[in-house]
N, C-alpha and C. Protein backbone atom coordinates (compact mmCIF):
# COMPACT_ATOMS: atom_id res chain seq x y z
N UNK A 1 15.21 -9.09 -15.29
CA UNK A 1 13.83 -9.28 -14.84
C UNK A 1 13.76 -9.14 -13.32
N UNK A 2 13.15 -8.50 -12.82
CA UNK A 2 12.23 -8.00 -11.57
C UNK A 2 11.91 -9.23 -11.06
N UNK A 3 12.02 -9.97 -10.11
CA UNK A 3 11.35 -11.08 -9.40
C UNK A 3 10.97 -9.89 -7.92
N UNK A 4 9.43 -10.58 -7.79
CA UNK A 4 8.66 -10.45 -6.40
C UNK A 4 8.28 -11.21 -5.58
N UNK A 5 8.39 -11.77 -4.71
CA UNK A 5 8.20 -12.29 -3.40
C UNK A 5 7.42 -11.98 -2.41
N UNK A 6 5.99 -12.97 -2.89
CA UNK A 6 4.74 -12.50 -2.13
C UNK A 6 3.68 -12.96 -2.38
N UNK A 7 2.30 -13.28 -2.24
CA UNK A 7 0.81 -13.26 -1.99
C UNK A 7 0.69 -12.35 -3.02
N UNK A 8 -0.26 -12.22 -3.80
CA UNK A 8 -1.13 -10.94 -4.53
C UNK A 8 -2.17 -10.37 -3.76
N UNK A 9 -2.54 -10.98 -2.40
CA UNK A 9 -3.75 -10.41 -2.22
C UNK A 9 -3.05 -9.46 -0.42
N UNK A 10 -1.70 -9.34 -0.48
CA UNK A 10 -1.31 -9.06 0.01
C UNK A 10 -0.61 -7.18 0.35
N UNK A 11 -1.53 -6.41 0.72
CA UNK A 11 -1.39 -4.83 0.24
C UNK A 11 0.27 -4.57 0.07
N UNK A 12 0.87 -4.70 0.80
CA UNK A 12 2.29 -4.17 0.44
C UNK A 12 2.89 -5.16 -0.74
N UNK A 13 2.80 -6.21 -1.37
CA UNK A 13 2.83 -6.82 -2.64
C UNK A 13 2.27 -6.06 -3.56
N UNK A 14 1.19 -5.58 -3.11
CA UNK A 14 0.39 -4.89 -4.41
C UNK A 14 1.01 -3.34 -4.79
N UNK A 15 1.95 -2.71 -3.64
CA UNK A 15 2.10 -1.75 -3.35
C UNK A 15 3.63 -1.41 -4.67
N UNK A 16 4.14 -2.72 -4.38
CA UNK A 16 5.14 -2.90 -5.47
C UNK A 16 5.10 -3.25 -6.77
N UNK A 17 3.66 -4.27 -6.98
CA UNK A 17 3.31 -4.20 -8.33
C UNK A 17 2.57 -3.05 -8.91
N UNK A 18 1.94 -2.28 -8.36
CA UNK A 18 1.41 -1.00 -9.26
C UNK A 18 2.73 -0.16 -9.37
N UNK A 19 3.29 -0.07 -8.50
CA UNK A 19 4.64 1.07 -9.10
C UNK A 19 5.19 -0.01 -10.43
N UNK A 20 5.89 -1.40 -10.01
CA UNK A 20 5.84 -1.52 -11.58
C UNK A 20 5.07 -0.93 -12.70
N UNK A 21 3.88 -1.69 -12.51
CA UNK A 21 3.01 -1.16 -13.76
C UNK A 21 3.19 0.47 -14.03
N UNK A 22 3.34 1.22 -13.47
CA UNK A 22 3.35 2.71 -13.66
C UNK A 22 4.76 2.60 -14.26
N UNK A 23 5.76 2.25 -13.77
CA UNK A 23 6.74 2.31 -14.63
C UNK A 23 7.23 1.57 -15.47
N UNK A 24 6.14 0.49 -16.02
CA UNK A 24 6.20 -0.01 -17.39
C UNK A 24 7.76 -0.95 -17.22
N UNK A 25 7.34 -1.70 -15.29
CA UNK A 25 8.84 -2.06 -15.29
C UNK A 25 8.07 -4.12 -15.24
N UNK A 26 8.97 -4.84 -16.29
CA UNK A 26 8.43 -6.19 -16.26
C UNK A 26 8.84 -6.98 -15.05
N UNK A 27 8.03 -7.53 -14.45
CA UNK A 27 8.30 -8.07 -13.49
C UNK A 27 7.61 -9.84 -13.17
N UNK A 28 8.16 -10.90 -12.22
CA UNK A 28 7.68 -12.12 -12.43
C UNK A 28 7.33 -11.92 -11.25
N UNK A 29 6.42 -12.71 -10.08
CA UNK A 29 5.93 -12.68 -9.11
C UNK A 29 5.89 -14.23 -8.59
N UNK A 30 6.29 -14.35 -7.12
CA UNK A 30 6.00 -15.94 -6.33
C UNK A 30 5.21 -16.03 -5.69
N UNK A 31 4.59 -16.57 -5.32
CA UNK A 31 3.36 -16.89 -3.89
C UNK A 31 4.28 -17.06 -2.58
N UNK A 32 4.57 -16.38 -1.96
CA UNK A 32 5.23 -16.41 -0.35
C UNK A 32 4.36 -15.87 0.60
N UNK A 33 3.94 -16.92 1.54
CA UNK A 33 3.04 -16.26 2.94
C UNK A 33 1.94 -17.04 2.75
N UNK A 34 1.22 -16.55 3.48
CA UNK A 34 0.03 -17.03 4.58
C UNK A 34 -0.81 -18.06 2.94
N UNK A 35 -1.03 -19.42 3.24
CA UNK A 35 -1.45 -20.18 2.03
C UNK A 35 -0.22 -20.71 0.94
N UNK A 36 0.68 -20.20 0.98
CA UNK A 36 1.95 -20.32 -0.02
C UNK A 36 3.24 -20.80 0.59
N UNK A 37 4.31 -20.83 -0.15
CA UNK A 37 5.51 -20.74 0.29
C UNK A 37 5.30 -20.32 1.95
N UNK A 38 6.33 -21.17 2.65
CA UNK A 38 6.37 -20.90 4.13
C UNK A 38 7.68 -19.66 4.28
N UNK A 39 7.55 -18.48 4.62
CA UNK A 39 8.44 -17.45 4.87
C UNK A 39 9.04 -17.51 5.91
N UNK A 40 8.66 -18.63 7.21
CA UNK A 40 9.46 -18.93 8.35
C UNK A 40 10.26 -20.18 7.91
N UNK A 41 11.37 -20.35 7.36
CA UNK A 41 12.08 -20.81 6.63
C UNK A 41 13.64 -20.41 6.77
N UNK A 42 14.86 -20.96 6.31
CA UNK A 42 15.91 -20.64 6.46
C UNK A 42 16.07 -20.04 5.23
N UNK A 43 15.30 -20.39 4.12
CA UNK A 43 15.34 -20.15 2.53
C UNK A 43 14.90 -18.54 2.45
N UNK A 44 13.90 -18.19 3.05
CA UNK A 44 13.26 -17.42 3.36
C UNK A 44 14.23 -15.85 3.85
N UNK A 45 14.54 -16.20 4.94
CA UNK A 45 14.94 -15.64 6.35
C UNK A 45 16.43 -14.92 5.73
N UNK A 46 16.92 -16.14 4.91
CA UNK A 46 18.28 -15.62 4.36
C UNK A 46 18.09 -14.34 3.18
N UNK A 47 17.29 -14.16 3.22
CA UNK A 47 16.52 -13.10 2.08
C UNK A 47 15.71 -11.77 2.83
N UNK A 48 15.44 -12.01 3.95
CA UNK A 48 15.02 -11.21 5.11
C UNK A 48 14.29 -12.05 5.91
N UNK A 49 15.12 -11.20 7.08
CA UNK A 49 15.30 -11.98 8.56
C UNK A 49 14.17 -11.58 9.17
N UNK A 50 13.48 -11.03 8.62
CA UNK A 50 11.94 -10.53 9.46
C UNK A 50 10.92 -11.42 8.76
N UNK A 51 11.23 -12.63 7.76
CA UNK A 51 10.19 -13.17 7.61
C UNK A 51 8.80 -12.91 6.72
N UNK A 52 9.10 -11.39 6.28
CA UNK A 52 8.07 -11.04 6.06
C UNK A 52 7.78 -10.71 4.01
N UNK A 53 6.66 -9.99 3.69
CA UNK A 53 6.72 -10.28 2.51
C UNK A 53 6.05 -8.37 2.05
N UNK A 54 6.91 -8.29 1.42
CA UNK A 54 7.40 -8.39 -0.12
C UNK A 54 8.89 -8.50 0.09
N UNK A 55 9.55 -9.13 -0.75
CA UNK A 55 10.68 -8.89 -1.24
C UNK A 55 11.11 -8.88 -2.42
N UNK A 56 11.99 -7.99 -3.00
CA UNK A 56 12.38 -7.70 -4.04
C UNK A 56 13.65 -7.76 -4.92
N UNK A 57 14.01 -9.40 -6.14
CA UNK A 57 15.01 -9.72 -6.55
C UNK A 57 15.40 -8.87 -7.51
N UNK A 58 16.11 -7.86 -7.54
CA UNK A 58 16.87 -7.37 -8.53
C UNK A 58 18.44 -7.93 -8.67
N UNK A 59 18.16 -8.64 -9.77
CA UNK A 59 19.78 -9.06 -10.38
C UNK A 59 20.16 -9.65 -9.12
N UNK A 60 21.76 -9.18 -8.23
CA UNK A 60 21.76 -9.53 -7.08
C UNK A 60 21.76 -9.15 -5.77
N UNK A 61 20.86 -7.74 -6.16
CA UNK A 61 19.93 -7.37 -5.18
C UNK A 61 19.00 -7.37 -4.90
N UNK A 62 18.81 -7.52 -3.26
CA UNK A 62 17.87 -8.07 -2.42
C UNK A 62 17.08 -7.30 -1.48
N UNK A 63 16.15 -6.55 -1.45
CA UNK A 63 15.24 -5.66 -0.87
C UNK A 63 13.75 -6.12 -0.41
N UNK A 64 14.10 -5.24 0.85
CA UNK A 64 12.53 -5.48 1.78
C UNK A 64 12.13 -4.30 2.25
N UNK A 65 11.26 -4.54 2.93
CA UNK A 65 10.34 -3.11 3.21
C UNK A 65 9.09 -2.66 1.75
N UNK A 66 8.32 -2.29 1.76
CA UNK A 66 7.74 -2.43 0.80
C UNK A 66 7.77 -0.72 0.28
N UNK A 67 8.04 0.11 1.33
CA UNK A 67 7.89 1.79 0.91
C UNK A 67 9.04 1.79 0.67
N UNK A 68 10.70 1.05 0.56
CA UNK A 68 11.71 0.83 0.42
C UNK A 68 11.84 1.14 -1.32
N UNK A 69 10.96 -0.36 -1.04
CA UNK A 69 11.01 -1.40 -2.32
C UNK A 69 10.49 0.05 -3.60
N UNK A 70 9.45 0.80 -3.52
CA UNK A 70 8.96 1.69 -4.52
C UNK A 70 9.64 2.93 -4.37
N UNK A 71 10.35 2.73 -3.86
CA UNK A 71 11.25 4.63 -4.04
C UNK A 71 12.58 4.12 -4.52
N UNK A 72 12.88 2.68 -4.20
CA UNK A 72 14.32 1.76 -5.24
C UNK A 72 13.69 2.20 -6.51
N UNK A 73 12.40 1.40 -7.07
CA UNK A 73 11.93 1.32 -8.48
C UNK A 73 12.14 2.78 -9.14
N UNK A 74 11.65 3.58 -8.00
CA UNK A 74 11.50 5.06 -8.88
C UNK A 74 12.50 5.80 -9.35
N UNK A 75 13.49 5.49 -7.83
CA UNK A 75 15.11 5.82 -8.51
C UNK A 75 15.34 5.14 -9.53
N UNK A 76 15.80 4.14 -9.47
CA UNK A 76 16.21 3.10 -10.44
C UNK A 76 15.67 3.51 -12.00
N UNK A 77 14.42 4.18 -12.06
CA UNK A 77 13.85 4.88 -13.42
C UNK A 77 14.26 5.91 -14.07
N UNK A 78 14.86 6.79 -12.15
CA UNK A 78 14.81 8.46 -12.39
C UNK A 78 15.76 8.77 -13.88
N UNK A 79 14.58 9.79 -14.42
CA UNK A 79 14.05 10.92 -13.30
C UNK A 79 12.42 10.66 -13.77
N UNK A 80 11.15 10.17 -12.71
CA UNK A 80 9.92 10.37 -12.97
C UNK A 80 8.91 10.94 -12.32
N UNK A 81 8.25 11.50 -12.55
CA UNK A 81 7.25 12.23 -11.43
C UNK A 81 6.82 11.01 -10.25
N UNK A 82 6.93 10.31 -10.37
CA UNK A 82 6.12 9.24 -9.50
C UNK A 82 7.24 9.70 -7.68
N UNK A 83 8.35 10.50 -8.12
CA UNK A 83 9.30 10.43 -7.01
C UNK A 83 10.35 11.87 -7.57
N UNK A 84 9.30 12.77 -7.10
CA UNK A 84 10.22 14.01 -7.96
C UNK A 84 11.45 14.35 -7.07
N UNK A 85 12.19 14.64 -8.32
CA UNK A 85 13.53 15.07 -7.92
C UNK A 85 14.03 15.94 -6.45
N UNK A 86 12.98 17.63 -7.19
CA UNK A 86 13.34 18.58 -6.40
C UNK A 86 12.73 18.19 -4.76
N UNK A 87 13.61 18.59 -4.36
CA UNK A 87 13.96 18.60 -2.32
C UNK A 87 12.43 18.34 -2.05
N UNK A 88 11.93 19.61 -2.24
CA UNK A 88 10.69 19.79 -1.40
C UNK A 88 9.71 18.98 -1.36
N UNK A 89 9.73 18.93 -3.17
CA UNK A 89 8.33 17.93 -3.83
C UNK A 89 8.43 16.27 -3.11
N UNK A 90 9.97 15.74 -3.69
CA UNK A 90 9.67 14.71 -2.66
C UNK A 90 9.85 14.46 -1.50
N UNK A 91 10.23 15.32 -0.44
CA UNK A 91 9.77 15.45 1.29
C UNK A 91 8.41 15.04 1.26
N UNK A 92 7.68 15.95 0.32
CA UNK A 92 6.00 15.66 0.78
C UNK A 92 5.17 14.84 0.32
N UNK A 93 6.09 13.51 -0.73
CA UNK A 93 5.96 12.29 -1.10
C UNK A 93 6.15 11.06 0.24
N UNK A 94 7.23 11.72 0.66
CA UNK A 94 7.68 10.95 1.47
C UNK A 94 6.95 10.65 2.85
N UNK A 95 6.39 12.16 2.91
CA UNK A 95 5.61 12.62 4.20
C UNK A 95 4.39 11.83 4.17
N UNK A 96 3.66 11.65 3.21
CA UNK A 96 2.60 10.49 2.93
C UNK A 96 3.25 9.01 3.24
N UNK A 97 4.18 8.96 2.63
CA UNK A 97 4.57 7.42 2.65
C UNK A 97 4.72 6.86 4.20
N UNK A 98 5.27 7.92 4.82
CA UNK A 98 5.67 8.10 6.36
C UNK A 98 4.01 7.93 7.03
N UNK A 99 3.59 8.60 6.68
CA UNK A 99 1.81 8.94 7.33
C UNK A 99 1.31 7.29 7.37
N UNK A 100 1.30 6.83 6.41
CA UNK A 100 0.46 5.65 5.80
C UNK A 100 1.23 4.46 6.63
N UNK A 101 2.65 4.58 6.79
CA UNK A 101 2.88 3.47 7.32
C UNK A 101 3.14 3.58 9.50
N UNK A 102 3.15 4.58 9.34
CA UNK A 102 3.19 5.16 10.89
C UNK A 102 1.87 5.31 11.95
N UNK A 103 1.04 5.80 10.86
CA UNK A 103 -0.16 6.20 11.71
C UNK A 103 -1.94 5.76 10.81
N UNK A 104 -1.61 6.07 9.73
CA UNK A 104 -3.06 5.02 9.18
C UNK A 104 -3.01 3.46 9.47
N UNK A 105 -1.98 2.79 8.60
CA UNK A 105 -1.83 1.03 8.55
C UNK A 105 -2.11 0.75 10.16
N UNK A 106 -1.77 0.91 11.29
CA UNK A 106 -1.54 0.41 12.34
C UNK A 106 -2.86 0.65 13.08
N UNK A 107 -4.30 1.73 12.60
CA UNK A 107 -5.36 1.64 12.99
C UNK A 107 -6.67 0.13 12.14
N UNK A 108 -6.37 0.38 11.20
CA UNK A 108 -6.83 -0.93 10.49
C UNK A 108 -6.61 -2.28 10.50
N UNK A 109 -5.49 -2.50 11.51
CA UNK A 109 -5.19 -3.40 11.45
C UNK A 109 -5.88 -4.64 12.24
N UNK A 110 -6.69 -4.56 13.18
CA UNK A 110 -7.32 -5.48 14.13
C UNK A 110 -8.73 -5.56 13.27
N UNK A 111 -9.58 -4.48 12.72
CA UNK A 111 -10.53 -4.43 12.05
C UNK A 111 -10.27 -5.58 11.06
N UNK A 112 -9.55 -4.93 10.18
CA UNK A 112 -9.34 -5.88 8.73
C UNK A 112 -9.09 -7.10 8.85
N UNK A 113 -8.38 -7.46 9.99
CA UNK A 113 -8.14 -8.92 9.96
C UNK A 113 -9.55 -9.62 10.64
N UNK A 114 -10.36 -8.99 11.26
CA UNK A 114 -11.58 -9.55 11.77
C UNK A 114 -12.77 -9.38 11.01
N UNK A 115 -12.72 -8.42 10.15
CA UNK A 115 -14.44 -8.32 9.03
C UNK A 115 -13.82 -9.08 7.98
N UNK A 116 -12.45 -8.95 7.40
CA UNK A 116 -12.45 -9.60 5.88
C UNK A 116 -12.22 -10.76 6.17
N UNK A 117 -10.70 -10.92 6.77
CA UNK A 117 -10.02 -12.33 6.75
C UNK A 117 -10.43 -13.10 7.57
N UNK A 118 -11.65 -12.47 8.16
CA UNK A 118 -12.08 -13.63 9.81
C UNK A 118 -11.51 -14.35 10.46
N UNK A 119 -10.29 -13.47 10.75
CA UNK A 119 -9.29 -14.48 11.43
C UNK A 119 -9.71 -14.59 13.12
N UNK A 120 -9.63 -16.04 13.70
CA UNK A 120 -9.75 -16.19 14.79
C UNK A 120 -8.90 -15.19 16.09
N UNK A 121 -7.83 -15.12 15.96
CA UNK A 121 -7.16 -14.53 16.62
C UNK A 121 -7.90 -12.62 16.86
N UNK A 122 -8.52 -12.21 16.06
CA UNK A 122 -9.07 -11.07 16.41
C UNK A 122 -10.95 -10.77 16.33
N UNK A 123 -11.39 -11.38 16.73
CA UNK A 123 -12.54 -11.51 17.21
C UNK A 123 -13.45 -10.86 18.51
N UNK A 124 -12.43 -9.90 18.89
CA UNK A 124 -12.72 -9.28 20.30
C UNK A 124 -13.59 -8.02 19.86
N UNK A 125 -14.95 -8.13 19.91
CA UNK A 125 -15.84 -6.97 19.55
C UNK A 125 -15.10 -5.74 19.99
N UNK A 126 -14.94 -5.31 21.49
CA UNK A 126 -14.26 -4.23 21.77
C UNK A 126 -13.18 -3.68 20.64
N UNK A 127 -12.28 -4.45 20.69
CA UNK A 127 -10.71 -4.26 19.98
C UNK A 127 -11.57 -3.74 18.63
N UNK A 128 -12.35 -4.46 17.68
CA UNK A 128 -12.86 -4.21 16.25
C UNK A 128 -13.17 -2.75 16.64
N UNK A 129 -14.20 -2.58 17.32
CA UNK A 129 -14.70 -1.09 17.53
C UNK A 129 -13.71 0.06 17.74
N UNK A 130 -12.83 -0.28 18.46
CA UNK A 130 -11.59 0.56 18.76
C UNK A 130 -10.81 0.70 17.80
N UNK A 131 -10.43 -0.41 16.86
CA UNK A 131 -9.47 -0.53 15.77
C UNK A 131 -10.59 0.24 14.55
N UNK A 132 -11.77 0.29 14.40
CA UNK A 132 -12.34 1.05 13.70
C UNK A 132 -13.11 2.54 13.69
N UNK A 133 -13.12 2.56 15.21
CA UNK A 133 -12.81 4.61 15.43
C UNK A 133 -11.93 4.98 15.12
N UNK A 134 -10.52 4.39 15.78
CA UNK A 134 -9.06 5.00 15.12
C UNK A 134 -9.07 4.95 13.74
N UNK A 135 -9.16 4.48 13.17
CA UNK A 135 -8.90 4.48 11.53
C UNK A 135 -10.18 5.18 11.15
N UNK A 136 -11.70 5.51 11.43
CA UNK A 136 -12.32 6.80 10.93
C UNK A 136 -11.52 8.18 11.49
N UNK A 137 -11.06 8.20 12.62
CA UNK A 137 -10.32 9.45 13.17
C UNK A 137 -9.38 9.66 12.12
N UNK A 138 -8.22 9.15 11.82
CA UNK A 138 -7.34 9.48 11.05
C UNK A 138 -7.70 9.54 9.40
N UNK A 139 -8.72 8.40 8.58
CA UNK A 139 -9.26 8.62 7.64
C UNK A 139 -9.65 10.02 7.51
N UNK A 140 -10.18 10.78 8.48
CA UNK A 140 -10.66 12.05 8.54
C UNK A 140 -9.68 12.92 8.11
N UNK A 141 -8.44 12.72 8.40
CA UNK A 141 -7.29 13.75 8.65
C UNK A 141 -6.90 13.99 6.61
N UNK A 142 -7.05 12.25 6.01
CA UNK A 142 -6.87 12.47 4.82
C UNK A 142 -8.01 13.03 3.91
N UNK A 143 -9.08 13.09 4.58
CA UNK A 143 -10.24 14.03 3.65
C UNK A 143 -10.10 15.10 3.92
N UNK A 144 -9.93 15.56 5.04
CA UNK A 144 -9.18 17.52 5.13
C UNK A 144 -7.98 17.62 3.99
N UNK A 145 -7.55 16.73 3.78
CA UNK A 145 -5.98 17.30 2.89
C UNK A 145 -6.49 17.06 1.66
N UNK A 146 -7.43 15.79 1.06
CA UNK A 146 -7.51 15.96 -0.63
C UNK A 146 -8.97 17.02 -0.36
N UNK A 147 -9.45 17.22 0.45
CA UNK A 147 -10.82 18.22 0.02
C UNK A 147 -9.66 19.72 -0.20
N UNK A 148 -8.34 19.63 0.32
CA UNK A 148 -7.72 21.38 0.17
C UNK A 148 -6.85 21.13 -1.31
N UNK A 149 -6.57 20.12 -1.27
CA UNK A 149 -5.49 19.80 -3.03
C UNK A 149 -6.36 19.52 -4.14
N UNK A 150 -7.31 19.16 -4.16
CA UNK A 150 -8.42 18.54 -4.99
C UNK A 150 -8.03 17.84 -6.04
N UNK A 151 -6.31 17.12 -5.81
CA UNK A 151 -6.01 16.24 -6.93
C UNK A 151 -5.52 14.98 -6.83
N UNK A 152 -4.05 15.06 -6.10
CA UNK A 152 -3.65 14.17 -5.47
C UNK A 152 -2.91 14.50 -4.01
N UNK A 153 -2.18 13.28 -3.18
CA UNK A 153 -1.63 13.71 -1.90
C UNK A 153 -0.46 14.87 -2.10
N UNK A 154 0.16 14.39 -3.11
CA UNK A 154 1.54 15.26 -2.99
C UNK A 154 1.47 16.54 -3.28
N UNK A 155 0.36 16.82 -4.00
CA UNK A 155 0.05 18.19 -4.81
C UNK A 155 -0.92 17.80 -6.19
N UNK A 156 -0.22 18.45 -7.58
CA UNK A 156 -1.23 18.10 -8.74
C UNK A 156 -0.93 16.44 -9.14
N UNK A 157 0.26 16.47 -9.11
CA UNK A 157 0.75 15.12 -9.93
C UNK A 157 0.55 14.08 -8.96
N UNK A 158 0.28 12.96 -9.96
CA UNK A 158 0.45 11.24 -9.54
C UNK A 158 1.79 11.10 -8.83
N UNK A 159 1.71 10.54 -7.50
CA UNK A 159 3.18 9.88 -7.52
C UNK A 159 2.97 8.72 -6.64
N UNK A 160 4.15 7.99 -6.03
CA UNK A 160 3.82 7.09 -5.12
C UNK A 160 3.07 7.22 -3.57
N UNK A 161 3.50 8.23 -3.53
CA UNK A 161 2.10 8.36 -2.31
C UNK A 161 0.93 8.26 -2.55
N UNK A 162 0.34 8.36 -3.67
CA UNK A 162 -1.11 7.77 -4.14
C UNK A 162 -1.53 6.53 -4.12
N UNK A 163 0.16 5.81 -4.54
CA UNK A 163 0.04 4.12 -4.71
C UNK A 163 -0.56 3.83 -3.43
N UNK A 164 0.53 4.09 -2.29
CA UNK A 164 0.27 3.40 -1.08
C UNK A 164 -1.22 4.22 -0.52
N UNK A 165 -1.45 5.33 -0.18
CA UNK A 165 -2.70 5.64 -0.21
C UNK A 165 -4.15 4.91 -1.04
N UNK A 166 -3.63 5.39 -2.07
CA UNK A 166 -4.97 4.44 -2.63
C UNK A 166 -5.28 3.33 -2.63
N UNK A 167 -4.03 1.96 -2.24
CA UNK A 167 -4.41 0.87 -1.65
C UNK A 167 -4.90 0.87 0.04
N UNK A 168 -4.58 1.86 0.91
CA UNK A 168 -5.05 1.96 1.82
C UNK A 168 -6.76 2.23 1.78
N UNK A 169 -6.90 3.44 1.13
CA UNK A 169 -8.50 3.75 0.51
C UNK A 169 -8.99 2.13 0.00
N UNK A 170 -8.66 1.57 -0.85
CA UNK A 170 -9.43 0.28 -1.21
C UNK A 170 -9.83 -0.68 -0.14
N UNK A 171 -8.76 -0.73 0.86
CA UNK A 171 -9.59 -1.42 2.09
C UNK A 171 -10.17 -0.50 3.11
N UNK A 172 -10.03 0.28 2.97
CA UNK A 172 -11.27 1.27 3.72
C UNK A 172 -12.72 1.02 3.09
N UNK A 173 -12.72 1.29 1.62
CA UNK A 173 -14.08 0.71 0.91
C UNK A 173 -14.16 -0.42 0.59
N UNK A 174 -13.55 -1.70 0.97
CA UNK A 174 -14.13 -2.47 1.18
C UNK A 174 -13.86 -3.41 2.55
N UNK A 175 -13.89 -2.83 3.27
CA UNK A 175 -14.16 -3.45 4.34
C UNK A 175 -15.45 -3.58 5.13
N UNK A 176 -16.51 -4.21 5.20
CA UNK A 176 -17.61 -4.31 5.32
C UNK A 176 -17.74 -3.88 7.08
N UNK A 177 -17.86 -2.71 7.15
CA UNK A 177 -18.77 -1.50 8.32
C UNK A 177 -19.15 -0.18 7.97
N UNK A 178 -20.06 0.57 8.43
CA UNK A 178 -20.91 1.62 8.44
C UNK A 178 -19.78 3.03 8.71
N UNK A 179 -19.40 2.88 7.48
CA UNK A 179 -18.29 3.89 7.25
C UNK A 179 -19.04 5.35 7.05
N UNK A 180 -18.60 6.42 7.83
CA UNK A 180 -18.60 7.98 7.20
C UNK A 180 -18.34 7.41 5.69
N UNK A 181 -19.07 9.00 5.28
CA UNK A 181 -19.14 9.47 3.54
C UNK A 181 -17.95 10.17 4.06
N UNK A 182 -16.50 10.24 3.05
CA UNK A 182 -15.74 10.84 2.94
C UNK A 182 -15.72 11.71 1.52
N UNK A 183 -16.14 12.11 1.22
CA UNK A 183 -16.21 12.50 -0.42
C UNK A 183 -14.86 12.99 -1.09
N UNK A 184 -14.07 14.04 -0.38
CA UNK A 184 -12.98 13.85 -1.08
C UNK A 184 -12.02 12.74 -1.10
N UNK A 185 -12.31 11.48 -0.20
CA UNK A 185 -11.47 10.53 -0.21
C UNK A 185 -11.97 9.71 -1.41
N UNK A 186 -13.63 9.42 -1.45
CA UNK A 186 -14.00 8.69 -2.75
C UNK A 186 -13.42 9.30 -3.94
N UNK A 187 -13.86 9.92 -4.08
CA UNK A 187 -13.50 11.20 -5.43
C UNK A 187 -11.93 10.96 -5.76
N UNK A 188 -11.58 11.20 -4.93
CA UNK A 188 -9.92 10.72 -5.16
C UNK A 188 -9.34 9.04 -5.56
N UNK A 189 -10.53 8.29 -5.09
CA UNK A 189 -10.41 6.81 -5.17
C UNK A 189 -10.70 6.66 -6.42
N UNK A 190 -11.67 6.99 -7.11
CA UNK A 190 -12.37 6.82 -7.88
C UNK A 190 -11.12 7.24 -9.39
N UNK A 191 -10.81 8.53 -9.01
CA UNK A 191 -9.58 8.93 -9.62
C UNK A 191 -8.42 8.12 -9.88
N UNK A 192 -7.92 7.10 -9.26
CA UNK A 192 -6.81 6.60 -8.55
C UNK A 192 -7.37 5.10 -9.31
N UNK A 193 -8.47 4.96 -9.29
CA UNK A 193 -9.24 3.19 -9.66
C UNK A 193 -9.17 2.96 -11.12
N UNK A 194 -9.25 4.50 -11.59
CA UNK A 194 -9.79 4.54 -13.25
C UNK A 194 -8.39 4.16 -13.77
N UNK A 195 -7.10 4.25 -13.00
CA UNK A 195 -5.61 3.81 -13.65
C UNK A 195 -5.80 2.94 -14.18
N UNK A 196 -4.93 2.76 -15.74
CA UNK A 196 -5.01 0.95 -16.17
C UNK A 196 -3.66 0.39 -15.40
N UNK A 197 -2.91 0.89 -14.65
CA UNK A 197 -2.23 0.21 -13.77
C UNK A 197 -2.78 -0.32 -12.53
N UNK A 198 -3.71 0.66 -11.60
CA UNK A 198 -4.43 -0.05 -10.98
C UNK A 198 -5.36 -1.14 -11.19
N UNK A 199 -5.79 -1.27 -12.23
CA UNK A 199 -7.20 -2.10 -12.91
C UNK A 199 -6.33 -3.53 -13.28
N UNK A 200 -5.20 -3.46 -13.43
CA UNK A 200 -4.06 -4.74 -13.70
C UNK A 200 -3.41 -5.22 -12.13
N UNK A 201 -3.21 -4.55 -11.50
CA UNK A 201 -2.62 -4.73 -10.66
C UNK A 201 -3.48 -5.29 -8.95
N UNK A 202 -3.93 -4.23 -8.92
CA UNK A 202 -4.90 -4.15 -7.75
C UNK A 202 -6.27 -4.47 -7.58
N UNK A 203 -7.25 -4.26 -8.34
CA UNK A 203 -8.75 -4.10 -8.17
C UNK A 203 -9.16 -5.63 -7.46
N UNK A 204 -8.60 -6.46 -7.75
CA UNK A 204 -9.15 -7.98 -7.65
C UNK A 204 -9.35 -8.47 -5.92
N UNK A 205 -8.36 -7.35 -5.47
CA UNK A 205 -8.28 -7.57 -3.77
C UNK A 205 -8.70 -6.68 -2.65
N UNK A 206 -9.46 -7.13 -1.67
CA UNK A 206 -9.18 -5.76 -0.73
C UNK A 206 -8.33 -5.42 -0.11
């Protein structure tokens, strides 16, 4: 059995339970972080030293990182489309996974924590406005690429770059500001929402 280590309402938690669900892999889940279990801990720390959450108990291995954590699962399955074999196909799995955690996540980040979670610490009108041009600028970059594929990121097929994408898309739509119409990004969401893995896994959070 799969043990997870984490919040549910936590995107990179969620990022590891929909690849379960896609791969029909059983898994148990803990509450660790912000409201839960304290992750600044020695209990914690000895499990990863960054404190942070997801982590992932397999047997008696121990994994962090959360884009880590879903390309372990996919191996660990291979061989499945979610993480194709051949060279090329998954470079340009990867190349998403890379995108999402390099250059989308890090524009959303002052926004989201100030419209949803109202956290005190980011309350600086400026910073919100700034943290929410950057993330329409680059949102932009992913509606040029599904308006030219018209299916998914990697090409035709589902794989994990959709996971982490399409939880990125879910807090884009719901994060309460006067967002551009992206249409191939909805269209693709919408695609991505209708999963009964997503609908188990994800829908409940932004």
């Amino acid at each position: 059995m799969l043990t997870i280590l984490g919040r549910e309402s936590s995107i990179n938690v969620r990022k590891v339970m929909w690849t379960c669900a896609e791969l029909n892999l059983e898994f148990e889940r803990q509450d660790w972080g912000i409201g839960f279990k304290d992750v600044n801990t020695d209990e914690f720390r000895a499990l990863n030293p960054n404190a942070k959450i997801p982590v992932l108990l397999d047997g008696d291995h121990v994994l962090w990182e959360s884009h880590t954590i879903v390309r372990y699962l996919a191996n660990r399955q291979a061989p499945t489309a979610l993480y194709p074999q051949d060279a090329w196909q998954r470079a340009k799995v990867d190349q998403w996974l890379d995108w999402q955690a390099s250059e989308l996540n890090p524009t959303w980040t002052y926004a989201f924590w100030s419209l949803v979670r109202q956290s005190p610490k980011h309350q600086d009108a400026s910073q919100v406005q700034a943290s929410l041009a950057a993330w329409t600028q680059v949102m932009g970059i992913l509606e040029k690429h599904l308006a030219q594929t018209q299916a998914y990121a990697a090409g035709p097929e589902f794989s994990l770059a959709d996971i982490i994408l399409g939880l990125s898309i879910h807090r884009w739509l719901n994060t309460p500001f006067d967002r551009p119409l992206l249409k191939a990004v909805e269209d693709y969401y919408h695609r991505l929402a209708a999963r009964p893995a997503f609908v188990e896994q994800c829908a409940g959070f932004p």
